[in-house]
N, C-alpha and C. Protein backbone atom coordinates (compact mmCIF):
# COMPACT_ATOMS: atom_id res chain seq x y z
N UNK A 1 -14.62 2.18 11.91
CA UNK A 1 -14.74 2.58 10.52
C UNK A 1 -13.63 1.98 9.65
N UNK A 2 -12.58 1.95 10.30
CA UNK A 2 -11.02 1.18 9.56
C UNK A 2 -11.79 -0.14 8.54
N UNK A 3 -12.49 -0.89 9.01
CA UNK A 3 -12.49 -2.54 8.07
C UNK A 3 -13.53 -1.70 7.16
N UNK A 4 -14.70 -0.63 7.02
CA UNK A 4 -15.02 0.15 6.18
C UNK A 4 -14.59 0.47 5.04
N UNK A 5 -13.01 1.36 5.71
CA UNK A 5 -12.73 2.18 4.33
C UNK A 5 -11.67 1.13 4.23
N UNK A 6 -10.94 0.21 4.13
CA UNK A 6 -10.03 -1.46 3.98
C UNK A 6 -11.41 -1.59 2.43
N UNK A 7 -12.20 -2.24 3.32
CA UNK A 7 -13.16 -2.77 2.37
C UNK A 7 -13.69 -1.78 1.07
N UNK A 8 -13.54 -0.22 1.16
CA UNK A 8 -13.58 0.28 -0.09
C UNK A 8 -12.40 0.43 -0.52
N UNK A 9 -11.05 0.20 -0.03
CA UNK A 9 -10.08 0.56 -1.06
C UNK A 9 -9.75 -0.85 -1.71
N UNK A 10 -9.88 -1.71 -1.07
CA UNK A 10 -9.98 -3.38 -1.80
C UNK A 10 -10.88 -3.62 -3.16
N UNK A 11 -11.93 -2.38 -3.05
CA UNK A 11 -13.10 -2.96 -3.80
C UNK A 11 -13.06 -1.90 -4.86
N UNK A 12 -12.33 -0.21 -4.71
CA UNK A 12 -12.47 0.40 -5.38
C UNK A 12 -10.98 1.17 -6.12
N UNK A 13 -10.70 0.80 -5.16
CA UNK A 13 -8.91 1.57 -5.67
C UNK A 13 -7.78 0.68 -5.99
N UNK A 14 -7.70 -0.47 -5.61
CA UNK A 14 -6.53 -0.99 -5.24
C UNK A 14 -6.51 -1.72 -7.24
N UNK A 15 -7.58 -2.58 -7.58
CA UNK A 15 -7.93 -3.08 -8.31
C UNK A 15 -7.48 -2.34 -9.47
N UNK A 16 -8.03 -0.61 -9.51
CA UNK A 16 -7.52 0.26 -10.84
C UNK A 16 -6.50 0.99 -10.32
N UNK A 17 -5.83 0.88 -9.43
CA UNK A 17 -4.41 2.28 -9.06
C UNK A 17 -3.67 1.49 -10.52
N UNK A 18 -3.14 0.52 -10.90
CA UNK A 18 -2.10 0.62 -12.17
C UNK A 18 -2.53 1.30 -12.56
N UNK A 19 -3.57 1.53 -13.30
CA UNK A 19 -4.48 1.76 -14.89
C UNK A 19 -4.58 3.71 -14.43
N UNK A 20 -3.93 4.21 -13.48
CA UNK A 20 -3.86 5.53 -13.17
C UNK A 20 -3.46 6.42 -14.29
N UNK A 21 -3.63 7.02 -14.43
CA UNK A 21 -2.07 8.02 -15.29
C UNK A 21 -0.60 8.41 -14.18
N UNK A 22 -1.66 8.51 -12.90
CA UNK A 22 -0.49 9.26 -11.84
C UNK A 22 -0.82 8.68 -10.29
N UNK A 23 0.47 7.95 -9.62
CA UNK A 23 0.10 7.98 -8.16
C UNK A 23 0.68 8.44 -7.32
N UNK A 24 -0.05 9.06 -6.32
CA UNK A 24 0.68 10.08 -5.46
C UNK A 24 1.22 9.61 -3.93
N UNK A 25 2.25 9.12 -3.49
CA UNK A 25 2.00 8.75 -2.31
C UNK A 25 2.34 10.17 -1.38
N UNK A 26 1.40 11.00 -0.29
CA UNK A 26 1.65 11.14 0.02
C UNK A 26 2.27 11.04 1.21
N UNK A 27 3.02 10.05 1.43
CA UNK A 27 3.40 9.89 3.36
C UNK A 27 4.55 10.31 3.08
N UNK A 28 5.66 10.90 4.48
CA UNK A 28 6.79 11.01 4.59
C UNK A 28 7.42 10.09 5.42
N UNK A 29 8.99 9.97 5.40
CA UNK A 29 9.63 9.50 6.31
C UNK A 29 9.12 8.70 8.03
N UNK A 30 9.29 11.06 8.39
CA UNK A 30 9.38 11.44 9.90
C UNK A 30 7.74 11.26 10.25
N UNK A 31 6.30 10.54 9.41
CA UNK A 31 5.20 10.31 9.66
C UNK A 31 5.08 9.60 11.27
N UNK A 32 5.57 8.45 10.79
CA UNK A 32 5.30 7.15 12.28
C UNK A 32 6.26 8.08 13.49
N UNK A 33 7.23 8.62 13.01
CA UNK A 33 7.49 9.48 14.61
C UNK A 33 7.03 10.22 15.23
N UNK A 34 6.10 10.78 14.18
CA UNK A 34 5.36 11.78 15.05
C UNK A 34 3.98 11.40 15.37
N UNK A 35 3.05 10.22 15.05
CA UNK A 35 1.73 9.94 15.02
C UNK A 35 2.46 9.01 16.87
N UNK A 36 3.49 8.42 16.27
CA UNK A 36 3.53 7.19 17.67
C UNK A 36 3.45 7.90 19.38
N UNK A 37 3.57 9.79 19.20
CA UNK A 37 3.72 10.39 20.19
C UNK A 37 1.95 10.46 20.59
N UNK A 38 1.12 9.90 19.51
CA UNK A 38 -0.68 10.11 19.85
C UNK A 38 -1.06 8.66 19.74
N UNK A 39 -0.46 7.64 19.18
CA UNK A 39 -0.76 6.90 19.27
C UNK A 39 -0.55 5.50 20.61
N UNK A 40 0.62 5.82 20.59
CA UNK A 40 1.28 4.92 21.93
C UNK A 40 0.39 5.01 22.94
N UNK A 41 0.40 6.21 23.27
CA UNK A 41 -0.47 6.24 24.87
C UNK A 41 -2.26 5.50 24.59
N UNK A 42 -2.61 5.79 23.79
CA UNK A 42 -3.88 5.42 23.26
C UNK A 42 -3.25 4.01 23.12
N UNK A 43 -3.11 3.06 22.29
CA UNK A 43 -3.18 1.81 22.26
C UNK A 43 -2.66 1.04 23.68
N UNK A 44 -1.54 1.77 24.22
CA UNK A 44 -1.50 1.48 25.90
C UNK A 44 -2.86 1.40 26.96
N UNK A 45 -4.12 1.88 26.54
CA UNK A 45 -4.99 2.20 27.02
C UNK A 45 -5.69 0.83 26.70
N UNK A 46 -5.97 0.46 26.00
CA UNK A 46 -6.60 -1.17 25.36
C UNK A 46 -6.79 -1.97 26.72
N UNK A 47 -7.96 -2.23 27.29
CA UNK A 47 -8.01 -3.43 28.36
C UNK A 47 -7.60 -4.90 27.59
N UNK A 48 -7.21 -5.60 28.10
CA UNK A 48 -6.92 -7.04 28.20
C UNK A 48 -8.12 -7.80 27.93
N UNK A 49 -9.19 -7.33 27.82
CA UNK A 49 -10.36 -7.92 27.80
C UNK A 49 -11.13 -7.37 26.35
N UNK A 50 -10.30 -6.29 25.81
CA UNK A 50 -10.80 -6.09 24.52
C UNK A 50 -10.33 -6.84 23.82
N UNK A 51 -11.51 -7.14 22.51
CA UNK A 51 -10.99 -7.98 21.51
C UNK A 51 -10.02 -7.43 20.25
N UNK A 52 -9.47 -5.74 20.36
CA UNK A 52 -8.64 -5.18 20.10
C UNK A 52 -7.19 -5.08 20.35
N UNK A 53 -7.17 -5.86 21.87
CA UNK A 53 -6.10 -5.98 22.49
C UNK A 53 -4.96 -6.22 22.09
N UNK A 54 -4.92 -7.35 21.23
CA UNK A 54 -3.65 -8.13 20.22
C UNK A 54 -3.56 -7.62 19.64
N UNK A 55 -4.30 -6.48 18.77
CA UNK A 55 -3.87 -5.54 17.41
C UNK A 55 -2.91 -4.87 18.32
N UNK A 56 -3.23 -3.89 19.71
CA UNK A 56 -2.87 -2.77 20.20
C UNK A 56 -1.68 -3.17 20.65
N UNK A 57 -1.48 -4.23 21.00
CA UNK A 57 0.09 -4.41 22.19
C UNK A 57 0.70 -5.44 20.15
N UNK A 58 0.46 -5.65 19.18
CA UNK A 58 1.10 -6.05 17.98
C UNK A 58 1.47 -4.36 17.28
N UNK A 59 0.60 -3.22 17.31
CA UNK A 59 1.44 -1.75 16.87
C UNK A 59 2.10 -1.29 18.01
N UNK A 60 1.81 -1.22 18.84
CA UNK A 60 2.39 -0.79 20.33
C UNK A 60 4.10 -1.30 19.84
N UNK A 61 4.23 -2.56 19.34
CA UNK A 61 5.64 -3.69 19.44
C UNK A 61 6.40 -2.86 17.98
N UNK A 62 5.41 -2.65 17.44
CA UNK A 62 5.84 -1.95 16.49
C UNK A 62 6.02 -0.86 15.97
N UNK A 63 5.86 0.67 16.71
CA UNK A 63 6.13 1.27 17.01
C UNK A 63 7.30 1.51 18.18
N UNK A 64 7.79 0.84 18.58
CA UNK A 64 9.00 0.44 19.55
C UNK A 64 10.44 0.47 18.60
N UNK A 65 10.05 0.71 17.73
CA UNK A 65 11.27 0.45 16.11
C UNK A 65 11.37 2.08 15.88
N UNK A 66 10.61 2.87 16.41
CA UNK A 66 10.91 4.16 15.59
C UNK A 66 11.17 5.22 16.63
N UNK A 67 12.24 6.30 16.39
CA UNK A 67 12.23 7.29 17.56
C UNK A 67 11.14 8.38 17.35
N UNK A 68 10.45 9.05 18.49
CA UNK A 68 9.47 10.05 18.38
C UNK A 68 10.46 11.16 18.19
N UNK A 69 9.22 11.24 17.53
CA UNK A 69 9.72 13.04 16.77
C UNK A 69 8.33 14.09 17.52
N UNK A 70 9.02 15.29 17.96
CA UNK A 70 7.35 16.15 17.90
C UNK A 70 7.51 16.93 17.14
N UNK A 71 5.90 16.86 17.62
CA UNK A 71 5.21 17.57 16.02
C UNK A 71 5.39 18.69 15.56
N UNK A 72 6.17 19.45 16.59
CA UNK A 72 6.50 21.07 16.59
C UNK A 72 7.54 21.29 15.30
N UNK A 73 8.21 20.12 14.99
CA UNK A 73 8.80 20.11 13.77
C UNK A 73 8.72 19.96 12.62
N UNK A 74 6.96 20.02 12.59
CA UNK A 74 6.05 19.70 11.45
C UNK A 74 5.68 20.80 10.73
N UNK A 75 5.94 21.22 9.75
CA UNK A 75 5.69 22.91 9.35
C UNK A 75 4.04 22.73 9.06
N UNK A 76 3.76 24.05 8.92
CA UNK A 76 1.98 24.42 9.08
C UNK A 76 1.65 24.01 7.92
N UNK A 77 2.55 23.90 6.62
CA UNK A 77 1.90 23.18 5.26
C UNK A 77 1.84 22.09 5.08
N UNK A 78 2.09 21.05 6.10
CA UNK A 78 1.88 19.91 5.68
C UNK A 78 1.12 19.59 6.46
N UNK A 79 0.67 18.50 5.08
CA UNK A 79 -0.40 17.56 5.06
C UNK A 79 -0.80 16.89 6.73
N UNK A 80 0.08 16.62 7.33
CA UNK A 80 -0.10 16.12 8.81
C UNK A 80 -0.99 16.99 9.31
N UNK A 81 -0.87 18.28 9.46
CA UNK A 81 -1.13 19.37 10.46
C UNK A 81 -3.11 19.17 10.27
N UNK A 82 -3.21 18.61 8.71
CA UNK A 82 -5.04 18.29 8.73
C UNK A 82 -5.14 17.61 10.03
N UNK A 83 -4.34 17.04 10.45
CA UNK A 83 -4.76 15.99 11.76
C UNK A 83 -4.07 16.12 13.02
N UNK A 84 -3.10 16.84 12.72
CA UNK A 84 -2.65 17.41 14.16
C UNK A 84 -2.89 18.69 14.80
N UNK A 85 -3.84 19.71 13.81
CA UNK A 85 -3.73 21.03 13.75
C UNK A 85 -2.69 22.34 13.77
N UNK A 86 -3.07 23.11 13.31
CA UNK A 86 -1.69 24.40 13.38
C UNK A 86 -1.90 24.45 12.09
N UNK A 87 -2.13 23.96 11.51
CA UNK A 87 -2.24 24.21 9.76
C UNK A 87 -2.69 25.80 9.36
N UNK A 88 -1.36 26.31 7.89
CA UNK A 88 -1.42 26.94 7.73
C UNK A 88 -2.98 27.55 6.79
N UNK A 89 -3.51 26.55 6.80
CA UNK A 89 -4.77 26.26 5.18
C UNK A 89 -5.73 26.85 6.51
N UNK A 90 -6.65 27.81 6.09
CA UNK A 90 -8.10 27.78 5.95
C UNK A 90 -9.03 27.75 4.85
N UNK A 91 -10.12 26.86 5.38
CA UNK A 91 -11.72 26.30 3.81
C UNK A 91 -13.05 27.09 4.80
């Protein structure tokens, strides 16, 4: 789905984000320390024979730059927790 939503933010956002009134980034800091503790092992997983391979061992190299953090240090209101769960929000 990734070259998907690439291809709508190329085509729909990127073009008008100046012309905003307001942009929000939300990422933090301590983000990549704590995703690289779900991500590492997963891109370690990549056969040699996928044509994914070179992406996975090129973030794998790059994630090697950041210390893990866990997630237990992630409070229940943030935004992460949509994807790591524990979140304080119920919809």
């Amino acid at each position: 789905m990734w070259n998907s939503v690439r291809k709508g933010e190329e085509k729909h956002i990127f073009p008008y984000q100046e012309n905003a009134d307001t942009m929000f980034n939300s990422s933090l800091l301590y983000e990549i320390g704590v995703l690289k503790n779900y991500c590492d092992p997963l891109l370690m997983q990549v056969p040699q024979t996928s044509p994914a391979f070179a992406n996975a061992q090129r973030l794998h190299r790059f994630l090697e730059n950041f210390v893990t953090i866990n997630s237990n240090y992630i409070p229940p209101t943030s935004i992460m927790r949509e994807f790591l769960g524990g979140s304080s929000f119920s919809y």
